[in-house]
Protein backbone atom coordinates (compact mmCIF):
# COMPACT_ATOMS: atom_id res chain seq x y z
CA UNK A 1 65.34 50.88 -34.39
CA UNK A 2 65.41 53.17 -31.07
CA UNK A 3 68.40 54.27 -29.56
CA UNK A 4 67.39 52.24 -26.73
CA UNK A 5 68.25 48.73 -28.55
CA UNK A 6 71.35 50.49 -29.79
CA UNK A 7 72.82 50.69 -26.71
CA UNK A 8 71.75 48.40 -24.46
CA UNK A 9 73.00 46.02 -27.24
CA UNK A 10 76.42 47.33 -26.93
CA UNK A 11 76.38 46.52 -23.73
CA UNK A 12 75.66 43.45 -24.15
CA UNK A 13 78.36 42.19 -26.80
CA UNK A 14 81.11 44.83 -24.06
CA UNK A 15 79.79 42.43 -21.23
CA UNK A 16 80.60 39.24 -23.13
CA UNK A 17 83.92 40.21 -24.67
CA UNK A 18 84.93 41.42 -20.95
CA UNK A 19 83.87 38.25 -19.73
CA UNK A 20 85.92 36.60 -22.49
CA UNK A 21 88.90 38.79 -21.80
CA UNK A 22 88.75 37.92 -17.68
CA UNK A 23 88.75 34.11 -18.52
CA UNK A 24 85.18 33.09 -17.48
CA UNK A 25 84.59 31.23 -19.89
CA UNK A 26 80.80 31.50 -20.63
CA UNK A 27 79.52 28.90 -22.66
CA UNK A 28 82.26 25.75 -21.24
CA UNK A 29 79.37 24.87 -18.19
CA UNK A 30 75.56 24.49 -18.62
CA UNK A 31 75.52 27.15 -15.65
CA UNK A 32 77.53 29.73 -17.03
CA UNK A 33 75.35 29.24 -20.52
CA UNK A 34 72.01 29.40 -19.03
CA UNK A 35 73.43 32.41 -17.07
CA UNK A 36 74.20 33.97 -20.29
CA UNK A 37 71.07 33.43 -21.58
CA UNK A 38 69.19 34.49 -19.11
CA UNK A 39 71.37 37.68 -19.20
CA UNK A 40 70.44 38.09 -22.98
CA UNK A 41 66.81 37.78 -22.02
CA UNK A 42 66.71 40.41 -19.43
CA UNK A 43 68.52 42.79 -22.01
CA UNK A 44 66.53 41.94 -24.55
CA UNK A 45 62.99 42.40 -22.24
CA UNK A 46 64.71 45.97 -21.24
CA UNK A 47 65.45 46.83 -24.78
CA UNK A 48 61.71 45.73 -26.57
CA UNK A 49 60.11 47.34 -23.90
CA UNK A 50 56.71 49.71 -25.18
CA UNK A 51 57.45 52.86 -24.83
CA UNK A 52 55.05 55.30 -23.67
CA UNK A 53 56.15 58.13 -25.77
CA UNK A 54 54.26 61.20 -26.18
CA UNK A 55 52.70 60.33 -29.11
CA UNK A 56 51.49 57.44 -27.73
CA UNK A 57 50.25 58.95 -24.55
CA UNK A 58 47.92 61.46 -27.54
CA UNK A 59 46.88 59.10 -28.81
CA UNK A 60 45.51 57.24 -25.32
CA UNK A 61 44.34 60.50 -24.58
CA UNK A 62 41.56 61.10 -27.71
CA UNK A 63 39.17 59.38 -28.08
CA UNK A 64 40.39 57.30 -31.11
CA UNK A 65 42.37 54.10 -30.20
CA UNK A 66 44.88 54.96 -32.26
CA UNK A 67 46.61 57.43 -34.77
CA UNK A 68 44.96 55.76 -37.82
CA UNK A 69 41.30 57.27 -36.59
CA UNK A 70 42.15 60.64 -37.49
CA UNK A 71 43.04 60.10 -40.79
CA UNK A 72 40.52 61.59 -43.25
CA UNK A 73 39.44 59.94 -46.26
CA UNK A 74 38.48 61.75 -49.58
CA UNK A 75 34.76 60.91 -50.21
CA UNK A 76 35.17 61.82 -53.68
């Protein structure tokens, strides 16, 4: 799991639980629950996110599509 979901995660669940703490109440309207959810959406598009790590970017940059083509086999 990268770092990336870690955190942004724990933002998440710090978000609600201030929420909670300041009274707003978040899931008592349909507003303030679709709000949420679109909140957990965004946060959750962030944190999925591809990332174009350097491994990835060798790999764009042979001429395989991907690491599995430079595996070698044992014709034996």
């Amino acid at each position: 799991m990268p770092i990336r979901f870690k955190v942004l995660s724990t933002v998440f669940v710090i978000i609600l639980l201030l929420a909670q703490e300041e009274g707003l109440q978040l899931f008592k309207s349909i507003h303030a629950t679709v709000a949420a959810l679109v909140l957990l959406g965004v946060f959750s598009l962030v944190a999925l996110w591809p990332n174009s790590s350097r491994t990835d970017r060798v790999d764009r940059s042979m001429s395989g599509s991907n690491w599995g083509d430079r595996i070698d086999f044992d014709k034996s």
